[in-house]
C-alpha atoms as a PDB file:
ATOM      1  CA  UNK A   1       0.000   0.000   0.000  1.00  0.00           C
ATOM      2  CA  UNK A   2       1.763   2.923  -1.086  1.00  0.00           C
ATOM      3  CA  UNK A   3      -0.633   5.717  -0.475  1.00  0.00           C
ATOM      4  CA  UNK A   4      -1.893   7.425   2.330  1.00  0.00           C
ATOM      5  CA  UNK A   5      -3.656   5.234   5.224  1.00  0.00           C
ATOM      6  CA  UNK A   6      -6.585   6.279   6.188  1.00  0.00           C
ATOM      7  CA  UNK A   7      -7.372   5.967   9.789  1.00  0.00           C
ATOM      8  CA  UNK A   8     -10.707   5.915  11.858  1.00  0.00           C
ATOM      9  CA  UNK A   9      -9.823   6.552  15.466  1.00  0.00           C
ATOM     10  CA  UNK A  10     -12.733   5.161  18.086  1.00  0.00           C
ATOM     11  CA  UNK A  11     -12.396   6.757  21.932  1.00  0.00           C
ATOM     12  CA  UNK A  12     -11.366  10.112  22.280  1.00  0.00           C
ATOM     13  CA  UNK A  13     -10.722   9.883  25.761  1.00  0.00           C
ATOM     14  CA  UNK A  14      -6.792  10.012  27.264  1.00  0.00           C
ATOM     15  CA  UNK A  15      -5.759   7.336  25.179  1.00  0.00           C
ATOM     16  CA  UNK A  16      -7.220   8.308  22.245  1.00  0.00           C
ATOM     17  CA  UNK A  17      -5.320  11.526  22.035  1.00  0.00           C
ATOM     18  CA  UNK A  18      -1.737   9.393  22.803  1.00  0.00           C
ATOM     19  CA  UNK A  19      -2.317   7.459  19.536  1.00  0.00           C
ATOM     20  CA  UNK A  20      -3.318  11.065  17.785  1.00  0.00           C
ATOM     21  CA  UNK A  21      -0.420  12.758  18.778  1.00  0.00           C
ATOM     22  CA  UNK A  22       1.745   9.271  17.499  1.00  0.00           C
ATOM     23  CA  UNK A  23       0.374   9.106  14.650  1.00  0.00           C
ATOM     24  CA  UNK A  24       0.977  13.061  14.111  1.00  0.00           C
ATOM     25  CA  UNK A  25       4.944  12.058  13.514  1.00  0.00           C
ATOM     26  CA  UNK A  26       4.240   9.213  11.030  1.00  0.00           C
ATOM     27  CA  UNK A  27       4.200   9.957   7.810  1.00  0.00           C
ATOM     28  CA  UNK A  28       1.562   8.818   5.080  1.00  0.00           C
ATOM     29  CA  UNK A  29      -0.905   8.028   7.789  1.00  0.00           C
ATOM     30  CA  UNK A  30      -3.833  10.725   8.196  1.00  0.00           C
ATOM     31  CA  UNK A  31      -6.774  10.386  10.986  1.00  0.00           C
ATOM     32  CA  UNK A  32      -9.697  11.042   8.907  1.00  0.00           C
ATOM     33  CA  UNK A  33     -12.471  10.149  11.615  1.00  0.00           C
ATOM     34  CA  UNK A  34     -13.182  10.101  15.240  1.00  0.00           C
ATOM     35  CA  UNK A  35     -15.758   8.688  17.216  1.00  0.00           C
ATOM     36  CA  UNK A  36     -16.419   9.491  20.471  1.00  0.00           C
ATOM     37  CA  UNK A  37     -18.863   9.103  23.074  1.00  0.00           C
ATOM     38  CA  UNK A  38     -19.839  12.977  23.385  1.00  0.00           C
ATOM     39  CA  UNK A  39     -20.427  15.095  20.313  1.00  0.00           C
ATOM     40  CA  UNK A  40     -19.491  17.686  22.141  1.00  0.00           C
ATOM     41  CA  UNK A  41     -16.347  16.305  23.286  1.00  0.00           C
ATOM     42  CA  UNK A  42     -15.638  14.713  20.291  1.00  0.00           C
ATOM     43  CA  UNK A  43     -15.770  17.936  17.689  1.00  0.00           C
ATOM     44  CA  UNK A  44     -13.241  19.689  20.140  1.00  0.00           C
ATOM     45  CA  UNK A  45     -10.575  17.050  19.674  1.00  0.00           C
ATOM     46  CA  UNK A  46     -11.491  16.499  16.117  1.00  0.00           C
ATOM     47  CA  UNK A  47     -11.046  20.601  15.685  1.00  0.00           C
ATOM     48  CA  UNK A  48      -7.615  20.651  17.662  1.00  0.00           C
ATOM     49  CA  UNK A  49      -6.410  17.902  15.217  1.00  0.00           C
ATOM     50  CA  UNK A  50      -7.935  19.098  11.872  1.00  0.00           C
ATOM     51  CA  UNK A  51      -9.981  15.803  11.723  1.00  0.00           C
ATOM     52  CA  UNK A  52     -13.299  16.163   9.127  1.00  0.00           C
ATOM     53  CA  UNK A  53     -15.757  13.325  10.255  1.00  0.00           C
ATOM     54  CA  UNK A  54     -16.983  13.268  13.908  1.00  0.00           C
ATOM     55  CA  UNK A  55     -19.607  10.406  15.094  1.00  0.00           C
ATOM     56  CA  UNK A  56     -20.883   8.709  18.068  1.00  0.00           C
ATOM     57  CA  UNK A  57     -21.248   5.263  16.221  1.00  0.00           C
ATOM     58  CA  UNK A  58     -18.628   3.428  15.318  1.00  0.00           C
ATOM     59  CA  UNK A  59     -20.548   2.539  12.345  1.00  0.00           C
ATOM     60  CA  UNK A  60     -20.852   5.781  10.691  1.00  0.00           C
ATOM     61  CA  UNK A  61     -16.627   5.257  10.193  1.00  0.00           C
ATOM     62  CA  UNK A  62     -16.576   2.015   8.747  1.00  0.00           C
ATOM     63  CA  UNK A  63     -19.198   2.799   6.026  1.00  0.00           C
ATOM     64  CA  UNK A  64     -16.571   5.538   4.724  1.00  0.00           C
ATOM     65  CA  UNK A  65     -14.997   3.980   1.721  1.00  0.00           C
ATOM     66  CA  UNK A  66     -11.655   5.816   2.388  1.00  0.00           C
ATOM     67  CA  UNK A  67     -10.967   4.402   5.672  1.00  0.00           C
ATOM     68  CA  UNK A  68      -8.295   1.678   5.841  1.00  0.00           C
ATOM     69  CA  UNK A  69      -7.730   0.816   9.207  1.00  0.00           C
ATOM     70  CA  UNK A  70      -8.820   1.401  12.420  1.00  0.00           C
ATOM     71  CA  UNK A  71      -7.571   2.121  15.581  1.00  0.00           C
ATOM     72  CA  UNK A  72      -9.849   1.052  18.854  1.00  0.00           C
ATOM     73  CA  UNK A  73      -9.828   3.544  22.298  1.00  0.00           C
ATOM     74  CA  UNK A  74     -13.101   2.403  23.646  1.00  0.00           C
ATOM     75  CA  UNK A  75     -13.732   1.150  26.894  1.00  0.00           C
ATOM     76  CA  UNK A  76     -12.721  -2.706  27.926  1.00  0.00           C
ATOM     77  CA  UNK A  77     -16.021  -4.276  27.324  1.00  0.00           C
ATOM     78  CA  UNK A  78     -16.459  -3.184  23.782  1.00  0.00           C
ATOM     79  CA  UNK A  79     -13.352  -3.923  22.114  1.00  0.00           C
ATOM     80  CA  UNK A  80     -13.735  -7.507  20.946  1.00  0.00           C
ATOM     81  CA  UNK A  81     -17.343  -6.835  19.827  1.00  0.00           C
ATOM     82  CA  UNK A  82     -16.034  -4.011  17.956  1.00  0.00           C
ATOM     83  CA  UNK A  83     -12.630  -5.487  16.340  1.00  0.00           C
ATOM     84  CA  UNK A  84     -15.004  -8.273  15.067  1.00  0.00           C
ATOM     85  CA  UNK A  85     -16.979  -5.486  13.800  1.00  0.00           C
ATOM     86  CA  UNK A  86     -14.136  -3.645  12.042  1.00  0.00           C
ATOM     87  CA  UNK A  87     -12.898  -6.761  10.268  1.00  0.00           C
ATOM     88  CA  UNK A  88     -16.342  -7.575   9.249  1.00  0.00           C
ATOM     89  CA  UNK A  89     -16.187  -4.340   7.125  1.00  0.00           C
ATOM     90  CA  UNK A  90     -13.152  -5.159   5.913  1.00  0.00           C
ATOM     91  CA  UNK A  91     -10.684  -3.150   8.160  1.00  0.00           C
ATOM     92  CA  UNK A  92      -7.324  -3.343   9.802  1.00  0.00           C
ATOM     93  CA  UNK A  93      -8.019  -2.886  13.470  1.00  0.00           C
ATOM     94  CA  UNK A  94      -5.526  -2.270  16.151  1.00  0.00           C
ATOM     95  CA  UNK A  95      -7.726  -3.077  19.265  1.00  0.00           C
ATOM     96  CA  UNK A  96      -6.397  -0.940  22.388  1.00  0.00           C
ATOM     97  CA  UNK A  97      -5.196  -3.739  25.273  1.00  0.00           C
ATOM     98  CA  UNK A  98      -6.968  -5.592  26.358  1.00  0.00           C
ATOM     99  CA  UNK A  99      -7.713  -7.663  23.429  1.00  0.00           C
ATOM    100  CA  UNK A 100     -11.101  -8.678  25.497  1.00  0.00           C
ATOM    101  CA  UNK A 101     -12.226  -9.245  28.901  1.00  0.00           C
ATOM    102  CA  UNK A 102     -12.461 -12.990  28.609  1.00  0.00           C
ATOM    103  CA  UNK A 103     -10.735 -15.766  26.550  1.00  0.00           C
ATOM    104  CA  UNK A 104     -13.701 -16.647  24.645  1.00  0.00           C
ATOM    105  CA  UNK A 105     -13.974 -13.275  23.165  1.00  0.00           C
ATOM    106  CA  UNK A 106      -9.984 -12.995  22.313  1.00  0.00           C
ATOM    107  CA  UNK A 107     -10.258 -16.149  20.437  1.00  0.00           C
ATOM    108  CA  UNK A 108     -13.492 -15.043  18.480  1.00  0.00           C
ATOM    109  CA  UNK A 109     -10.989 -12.304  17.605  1.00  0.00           C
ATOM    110  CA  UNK A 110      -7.974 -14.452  16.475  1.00  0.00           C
ATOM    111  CA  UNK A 111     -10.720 -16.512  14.457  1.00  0.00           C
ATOM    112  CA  UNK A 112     -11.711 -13.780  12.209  1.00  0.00           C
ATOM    113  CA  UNK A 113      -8.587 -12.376  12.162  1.00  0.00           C
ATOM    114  CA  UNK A 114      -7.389 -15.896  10.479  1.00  0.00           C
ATOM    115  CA  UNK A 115     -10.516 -15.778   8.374  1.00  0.00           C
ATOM    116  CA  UNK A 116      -9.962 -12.452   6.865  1.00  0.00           C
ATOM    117  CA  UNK A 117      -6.122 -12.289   6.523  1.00  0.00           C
ATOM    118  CA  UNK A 118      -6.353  -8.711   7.708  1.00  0.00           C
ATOM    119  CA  UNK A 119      -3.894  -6.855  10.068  1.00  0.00           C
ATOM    120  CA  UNK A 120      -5.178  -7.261  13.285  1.00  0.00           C
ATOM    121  CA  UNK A 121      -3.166  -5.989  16.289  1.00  0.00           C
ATOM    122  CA  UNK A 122      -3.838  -5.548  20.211  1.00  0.00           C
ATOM    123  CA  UNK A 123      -1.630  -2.697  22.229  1.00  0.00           C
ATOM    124  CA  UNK A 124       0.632  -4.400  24.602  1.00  0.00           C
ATOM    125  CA  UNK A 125       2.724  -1.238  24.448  1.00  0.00           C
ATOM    126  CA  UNK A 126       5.592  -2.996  26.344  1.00  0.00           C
ATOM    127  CA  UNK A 127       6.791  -4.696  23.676  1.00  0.00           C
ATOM    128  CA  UNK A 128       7.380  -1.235  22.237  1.00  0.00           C
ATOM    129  CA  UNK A 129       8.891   1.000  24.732  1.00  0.00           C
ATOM    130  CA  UNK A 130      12.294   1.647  24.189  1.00  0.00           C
ATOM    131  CA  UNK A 131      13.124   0.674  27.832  1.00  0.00           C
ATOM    132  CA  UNK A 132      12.063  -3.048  27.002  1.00  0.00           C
ATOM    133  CA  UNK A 133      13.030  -2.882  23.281  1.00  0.00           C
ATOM    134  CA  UNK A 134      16.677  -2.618  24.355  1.00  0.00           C
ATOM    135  CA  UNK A 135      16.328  -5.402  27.223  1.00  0.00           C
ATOM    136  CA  UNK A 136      14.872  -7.187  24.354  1.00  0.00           C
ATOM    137  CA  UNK A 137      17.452  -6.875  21.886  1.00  0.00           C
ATOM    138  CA  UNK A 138      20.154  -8.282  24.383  1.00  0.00           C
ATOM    139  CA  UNK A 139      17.986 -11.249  25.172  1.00  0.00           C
ATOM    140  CA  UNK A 140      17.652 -12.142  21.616  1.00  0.00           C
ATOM    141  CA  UNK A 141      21.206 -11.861  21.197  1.00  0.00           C
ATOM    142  CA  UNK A 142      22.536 -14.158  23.804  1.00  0.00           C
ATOM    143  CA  UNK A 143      23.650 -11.459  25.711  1.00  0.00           C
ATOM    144  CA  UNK A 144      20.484 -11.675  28.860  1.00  0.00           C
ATOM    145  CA  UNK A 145      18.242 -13.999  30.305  1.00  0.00           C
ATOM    146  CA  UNK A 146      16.115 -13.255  33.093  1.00  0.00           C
ATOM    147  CA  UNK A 147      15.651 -15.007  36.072  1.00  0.00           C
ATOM    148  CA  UNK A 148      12.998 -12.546  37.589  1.00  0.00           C
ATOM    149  CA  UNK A 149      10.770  -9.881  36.589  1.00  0.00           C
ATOM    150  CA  UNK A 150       9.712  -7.581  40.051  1.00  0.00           C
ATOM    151  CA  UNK A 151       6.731  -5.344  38.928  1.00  0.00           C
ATOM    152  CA  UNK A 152       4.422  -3.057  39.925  1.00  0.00           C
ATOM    153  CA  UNK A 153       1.692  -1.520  39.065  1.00  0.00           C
ATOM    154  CA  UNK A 154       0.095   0.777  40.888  1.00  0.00           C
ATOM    155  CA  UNK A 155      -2.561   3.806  40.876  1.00  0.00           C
ATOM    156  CA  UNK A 156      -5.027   5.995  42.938  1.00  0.00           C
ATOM    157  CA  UNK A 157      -7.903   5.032  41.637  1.00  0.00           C
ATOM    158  CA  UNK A 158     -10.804   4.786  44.383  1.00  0.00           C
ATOM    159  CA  UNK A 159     -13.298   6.793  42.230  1.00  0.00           C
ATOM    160  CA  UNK A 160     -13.939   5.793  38.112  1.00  0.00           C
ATOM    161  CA  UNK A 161     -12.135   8.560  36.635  1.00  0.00           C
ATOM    162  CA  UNK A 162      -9.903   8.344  33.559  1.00  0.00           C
ATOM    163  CA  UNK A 163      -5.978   9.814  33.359  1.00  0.00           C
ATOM    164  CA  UNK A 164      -7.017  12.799  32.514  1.00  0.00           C
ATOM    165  CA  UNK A 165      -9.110  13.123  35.664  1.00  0.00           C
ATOM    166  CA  UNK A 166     -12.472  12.830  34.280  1.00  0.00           C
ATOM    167  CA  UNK A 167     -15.492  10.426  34.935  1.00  0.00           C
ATOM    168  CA  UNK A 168     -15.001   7.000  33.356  1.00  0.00           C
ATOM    169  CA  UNK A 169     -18.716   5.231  31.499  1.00  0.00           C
ATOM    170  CA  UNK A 170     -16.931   1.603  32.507  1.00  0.00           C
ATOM    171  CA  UNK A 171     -14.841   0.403  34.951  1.00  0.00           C
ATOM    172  CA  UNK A 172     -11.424  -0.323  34.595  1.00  0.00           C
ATOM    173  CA  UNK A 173     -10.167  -3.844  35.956  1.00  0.00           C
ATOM    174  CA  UNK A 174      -6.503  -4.584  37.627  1.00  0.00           C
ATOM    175  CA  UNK A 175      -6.572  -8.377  36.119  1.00  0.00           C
ATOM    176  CA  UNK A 176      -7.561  -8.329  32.584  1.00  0.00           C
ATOM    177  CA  UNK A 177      -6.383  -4.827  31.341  1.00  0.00           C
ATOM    178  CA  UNK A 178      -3.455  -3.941  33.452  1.00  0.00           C
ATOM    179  CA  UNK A 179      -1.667  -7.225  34.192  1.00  0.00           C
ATOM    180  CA  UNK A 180      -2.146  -7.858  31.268  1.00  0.00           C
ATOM    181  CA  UNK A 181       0.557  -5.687  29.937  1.00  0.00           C
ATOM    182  CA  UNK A 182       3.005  -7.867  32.164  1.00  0.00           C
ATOM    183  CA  UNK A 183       1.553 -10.991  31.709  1.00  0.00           C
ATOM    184  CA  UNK A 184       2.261 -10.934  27.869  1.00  0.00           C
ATOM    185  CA  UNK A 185       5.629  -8.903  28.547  1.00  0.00           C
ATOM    186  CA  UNK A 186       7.079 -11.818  31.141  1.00  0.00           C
ATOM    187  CA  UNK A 187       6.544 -13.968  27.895  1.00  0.00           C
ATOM    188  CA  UNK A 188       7.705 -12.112  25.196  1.00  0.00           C
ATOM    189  CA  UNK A 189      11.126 -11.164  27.560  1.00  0.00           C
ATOM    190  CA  UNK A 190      11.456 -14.873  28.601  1.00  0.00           C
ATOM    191  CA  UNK A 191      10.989 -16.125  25.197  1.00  0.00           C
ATOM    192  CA  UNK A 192       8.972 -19.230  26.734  1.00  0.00           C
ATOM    193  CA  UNK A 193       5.420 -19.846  27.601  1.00  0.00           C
ATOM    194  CA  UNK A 194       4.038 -19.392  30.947  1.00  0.00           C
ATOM    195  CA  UNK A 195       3.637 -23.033  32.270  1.00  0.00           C
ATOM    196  CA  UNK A 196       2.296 -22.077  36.270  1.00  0.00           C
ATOM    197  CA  UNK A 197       0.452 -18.834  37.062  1.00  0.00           C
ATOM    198  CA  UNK A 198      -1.234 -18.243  40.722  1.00  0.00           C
ATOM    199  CA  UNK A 199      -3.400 -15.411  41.815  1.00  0.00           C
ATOM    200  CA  UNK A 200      -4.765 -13.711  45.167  1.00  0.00           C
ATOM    201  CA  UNK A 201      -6.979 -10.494  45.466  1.00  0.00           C
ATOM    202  CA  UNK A 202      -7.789  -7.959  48.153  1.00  0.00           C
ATOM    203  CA  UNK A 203     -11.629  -7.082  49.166  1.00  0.00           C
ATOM    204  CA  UNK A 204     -14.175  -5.901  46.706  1.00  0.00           C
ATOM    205  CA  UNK A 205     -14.975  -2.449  46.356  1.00  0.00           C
ATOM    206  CA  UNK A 206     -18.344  -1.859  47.169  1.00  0.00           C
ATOM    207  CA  UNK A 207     -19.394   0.802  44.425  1.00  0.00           C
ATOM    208  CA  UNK A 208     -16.832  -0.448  41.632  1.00  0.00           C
ATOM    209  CA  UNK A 209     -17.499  -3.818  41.599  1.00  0.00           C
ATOM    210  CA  UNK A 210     -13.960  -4.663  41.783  1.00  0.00           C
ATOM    211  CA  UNK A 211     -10.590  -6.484  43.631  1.00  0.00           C
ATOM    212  CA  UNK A 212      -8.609  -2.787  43.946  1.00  0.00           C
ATOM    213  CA  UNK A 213      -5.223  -5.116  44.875  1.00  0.00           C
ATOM    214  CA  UNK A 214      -4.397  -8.127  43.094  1.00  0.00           C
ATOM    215  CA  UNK A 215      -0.561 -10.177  43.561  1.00  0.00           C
ATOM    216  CA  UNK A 216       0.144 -12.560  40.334  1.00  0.00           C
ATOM    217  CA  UNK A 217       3.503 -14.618  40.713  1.00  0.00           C
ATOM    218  CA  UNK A 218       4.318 -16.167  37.228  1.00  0.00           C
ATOM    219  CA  UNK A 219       6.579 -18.958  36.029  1.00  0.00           C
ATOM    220  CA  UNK A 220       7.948 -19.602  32.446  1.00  0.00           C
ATOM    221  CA  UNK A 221       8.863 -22.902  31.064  1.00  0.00           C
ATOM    222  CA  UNK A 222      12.441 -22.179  30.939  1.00  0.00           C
ATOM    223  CA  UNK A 223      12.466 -21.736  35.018  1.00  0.00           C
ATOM    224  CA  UNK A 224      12.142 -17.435  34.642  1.00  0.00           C
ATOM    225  CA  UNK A 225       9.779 -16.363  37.261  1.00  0.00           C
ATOM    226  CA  UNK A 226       7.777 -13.040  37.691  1.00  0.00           C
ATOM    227  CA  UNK A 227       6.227 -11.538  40.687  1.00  0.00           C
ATOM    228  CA  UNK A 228       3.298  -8.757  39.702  1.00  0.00           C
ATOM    229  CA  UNK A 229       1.980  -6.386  42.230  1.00  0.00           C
ATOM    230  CA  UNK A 230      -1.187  -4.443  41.601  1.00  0.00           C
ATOM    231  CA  UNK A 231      -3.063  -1.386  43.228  1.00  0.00           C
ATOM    232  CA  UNK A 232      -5.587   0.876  42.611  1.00  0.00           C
ATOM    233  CA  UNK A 233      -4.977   2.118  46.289  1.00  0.00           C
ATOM    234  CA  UNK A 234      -1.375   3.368  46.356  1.00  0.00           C
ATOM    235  CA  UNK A 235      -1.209   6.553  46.906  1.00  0.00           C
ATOM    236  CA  UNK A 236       2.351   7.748  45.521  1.00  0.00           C
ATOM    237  CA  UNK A 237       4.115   7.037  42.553  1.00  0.00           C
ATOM    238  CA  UNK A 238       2.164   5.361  40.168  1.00  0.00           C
ATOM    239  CA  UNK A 239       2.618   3.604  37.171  1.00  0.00           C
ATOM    240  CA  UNK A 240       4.426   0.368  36.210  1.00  0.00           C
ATOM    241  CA  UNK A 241       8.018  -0.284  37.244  1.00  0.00           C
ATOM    242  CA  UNK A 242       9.622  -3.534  35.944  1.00  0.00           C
ATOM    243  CA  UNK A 243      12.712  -4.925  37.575  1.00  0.00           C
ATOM    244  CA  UNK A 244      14.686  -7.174  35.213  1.00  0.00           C
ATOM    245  CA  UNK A 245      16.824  -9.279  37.471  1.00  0.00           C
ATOM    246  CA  UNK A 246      19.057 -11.565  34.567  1.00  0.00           C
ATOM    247  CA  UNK A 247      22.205 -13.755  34.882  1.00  0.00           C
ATOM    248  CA  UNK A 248      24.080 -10.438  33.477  1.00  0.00           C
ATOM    249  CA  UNK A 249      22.695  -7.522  35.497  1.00  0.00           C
ATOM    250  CA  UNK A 250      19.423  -5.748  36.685  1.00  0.00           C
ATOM    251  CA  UNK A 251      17.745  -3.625  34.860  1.00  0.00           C
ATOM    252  CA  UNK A 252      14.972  -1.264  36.148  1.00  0.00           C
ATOM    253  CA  UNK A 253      12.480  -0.178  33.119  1.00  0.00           C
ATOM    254  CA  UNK A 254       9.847   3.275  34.091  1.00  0.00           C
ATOM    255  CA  UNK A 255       7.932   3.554  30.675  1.00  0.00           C
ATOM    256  CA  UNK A 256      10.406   4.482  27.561  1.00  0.00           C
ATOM    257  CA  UNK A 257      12.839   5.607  30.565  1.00  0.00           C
ATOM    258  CA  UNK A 258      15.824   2.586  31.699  1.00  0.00           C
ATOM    259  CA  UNK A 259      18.381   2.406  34.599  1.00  0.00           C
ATOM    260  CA  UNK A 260      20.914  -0.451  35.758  1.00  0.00           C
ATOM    261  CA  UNK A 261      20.479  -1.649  39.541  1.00  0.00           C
ATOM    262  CA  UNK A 262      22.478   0.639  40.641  1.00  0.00           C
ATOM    263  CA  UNK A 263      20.309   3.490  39.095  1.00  0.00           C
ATOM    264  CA  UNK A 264      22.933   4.638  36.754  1.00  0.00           C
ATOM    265  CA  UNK A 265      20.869   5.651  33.221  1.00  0.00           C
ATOM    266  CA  UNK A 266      21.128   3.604  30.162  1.00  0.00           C
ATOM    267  CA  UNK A 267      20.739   5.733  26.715  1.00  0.00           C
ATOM    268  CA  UNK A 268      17.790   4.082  25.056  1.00  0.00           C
ATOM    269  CA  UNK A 269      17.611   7.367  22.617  1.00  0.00           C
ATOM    270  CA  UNK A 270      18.764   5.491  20.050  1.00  0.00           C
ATOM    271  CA  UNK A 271      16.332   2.198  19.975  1.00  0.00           C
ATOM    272  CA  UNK A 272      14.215   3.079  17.673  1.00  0.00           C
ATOM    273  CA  UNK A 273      12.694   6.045  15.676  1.00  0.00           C
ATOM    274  CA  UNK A 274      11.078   7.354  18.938  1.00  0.00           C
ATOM    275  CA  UNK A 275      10.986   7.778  22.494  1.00  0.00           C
ATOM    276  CA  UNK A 276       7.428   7.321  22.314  1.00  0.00           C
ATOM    277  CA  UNK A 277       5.986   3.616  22.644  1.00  0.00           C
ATOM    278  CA  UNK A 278       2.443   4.773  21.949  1.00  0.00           C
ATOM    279  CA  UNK A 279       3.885   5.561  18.062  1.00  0.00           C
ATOM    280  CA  UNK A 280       6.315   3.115  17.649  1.00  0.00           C
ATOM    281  CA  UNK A 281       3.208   0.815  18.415  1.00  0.00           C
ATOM    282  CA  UNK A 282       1.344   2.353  16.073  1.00  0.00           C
ATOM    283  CA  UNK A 283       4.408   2.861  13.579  1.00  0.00           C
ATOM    284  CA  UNK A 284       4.333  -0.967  13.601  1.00  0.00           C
ATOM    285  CA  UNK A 285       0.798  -1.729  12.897  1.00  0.00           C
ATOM    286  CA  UNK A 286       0.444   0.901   9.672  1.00  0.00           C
ATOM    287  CA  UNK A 287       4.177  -0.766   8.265  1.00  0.00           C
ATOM    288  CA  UNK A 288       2.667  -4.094   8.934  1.00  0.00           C
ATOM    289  CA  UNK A 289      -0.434  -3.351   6.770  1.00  0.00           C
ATOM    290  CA  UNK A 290       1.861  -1.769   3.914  1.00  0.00           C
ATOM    291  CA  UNK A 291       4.214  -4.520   3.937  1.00  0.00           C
ATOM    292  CA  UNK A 292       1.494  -7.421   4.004  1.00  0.00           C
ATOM    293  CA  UNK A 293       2.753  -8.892   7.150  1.00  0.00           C
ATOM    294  CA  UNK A 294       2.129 -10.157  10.753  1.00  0.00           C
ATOM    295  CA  UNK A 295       2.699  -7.229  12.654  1.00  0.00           C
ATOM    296  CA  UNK A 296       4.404  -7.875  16.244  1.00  0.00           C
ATOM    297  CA  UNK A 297       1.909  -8.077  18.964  1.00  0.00           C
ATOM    298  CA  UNK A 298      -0.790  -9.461  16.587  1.00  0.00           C
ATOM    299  CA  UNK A 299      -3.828 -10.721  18.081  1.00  0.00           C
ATOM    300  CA  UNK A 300      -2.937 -14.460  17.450  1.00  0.00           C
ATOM    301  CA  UNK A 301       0.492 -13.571  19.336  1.00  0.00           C
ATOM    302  CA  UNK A 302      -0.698 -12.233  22.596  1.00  0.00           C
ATOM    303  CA  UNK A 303      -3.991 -14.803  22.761  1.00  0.00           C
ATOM    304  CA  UNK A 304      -1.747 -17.248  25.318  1.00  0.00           C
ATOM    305  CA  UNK A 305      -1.617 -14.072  27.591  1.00  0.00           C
ATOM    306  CA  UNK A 306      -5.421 -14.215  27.901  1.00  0.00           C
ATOM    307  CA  UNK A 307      -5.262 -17.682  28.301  1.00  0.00           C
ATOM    308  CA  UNK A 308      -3.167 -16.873  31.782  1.00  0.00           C
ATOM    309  CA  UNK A 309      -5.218 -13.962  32.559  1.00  0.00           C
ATOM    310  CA  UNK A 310      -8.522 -16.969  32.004  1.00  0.00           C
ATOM    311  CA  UNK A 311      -6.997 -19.285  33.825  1.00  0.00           C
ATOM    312  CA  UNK A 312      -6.367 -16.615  36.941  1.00  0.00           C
ATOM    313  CA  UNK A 313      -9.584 -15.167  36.836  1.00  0.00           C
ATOM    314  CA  UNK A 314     -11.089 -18.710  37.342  1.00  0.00           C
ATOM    315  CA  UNK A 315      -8.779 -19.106  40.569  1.00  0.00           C
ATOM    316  CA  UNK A 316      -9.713 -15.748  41.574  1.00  0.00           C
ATOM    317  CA  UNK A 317     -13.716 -16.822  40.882  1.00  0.00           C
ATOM    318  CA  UNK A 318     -13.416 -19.936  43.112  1.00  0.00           C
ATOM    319  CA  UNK A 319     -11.617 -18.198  46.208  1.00  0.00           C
END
């Protein structure tokens, strides 16, 4: 595909403006509509980025002939329904992670994907950072292998409000969106499936609905193990931190941003095109779709994580 891709963006929330100002640096690639869930709302991004077409339905996008691809924002619940639906009209789709809320859903999603042959891509951003991209690099070259991951992840999050501090329409969940950045990470870092997973969670909150602290522990079938740590009561630094511990030397990833164990920084700058995993994620999905190719954190890659993240949840179900 050598001309311009035409994007539909869906979820103009805090996210939704990440992968707009990405996709502002990547050339041949041009946001031509946005759907949001207030009109309102949605006109005054669409304004501030010089995007034409402005719905509420999802639907109103994919009849546009000129849109290629599409890039999902939308809240947890909706975004294997809507993938499905995006492929069904005959679009790429790069689904925001999770890839669903539940195995049976991610695998409807892989199906179809296989189906249609078209690029279909979830956002474990991890993969892209140029923190991990460089512990990556050194793994596949013989150079590291971990023995432990040490993360955490951890927010202030006792009210439903987005990153940008406003009122959320769903609830967010510590088990199937945010471990499972680490879940698929541990994998993808160890270069070997996850063969023993075990799960505990804190009390219920009474209004959300859900476990706000959650500890995963993680084992890979090369012997790597990973211990997760998750909070949406922690009321400091928030964020993920991942501590690499390998047979070579520790390695302490904050977002795009990398230090040894002794806190000393290591120059990432030079990774990849960008400091910014949000577009080198998104960088990946548009040059899989020119090049005809399985782009790198496709949805058939990162369906074992939501096997794990299945598997977990039913521990967590039975107590």
């Amino acid at each position: 595909m050598a001309k311009t891709i035409k994007v539909a963006l869906a979820g103009a929330g805090a996210f939704g403006i990440k992968h707009l100002d990405g996709i502002k640096n990547i050339d041949g690639v041009e946001v031509v509509s946005l759907v949001g869930r207030r009109l309102d709302q949605t006109k005054e991004v669409a304004d501030k980025y010089g995007i034409k077409h402005v719905s509420t339905e999802l639907a109103d996008s994919l009849k546009l002939p000129e849109v290629d691809a599409v890039i999902l924002c939308t809240p947890t619940q909706m975004h294997a329904a809507q993938a499905i639906e995006c492929m069904k009209a005959g679009k790429h789709v790069q689904v925001e992670i999770p890839l669903a809320d539940s195995l049976a859903d991610a695998q409807a999603v892989v199906d179809l994907q296989k189906r249609t042959g078209l690029t279909a891509m979830c956002g474990h951003t991890r993969r892209f950072n140029p923190s991990h991209q460089w512990v990556h690099q050194k793994i596949v070259a013989g150079e590291y292998n971990i023995q432990q991951m040490d993360v955490q992840t951890y927010f202030f999050r006792r009210t439903n409000m987005n990153a940008l501090g406003q009122p959320r329409s769903w609830t967010d969940h510590l088990l199937w969106h945010h471990a499972a950045h680490t879940v698929d990470l541990f994998a993808y870092q160890a270069r070997s499936p996850i063969v023993k997973a075990n799960a505990v969670q804190g009390p219920i909150h009474p209004a959300l609905g859900i476990a706000m602290d959650m500890s995963i522990q993680l084992k890979a079938a090369n012997g790597a193990i990973c211990t997760l740590s998750l909070s949406f009561n922690n009321d400091g630094p928030l964020g993920t931190f991942f501590r690499y511990i390998g047979d070579t030397g520790t390695y302490i990833a904050r977002y795009d941003d990398l230090v040894n164990g002794k806190e000393e920084k290591i120059d990432v700058s030079k990774v990849d095109v960008s400091m910014n995993g949000i577009e080198l994620q998104d960088r990946e999905f548009f040059a899989a779709i020119r090049e005809g190719r399985e782009p790198n954190a496709s949805v058939a890659q990162v369906l074992p994580c939501y096997q794990v993240l299945h598997d977990l949840d039913r521990q967590l179900a039975a107590g």
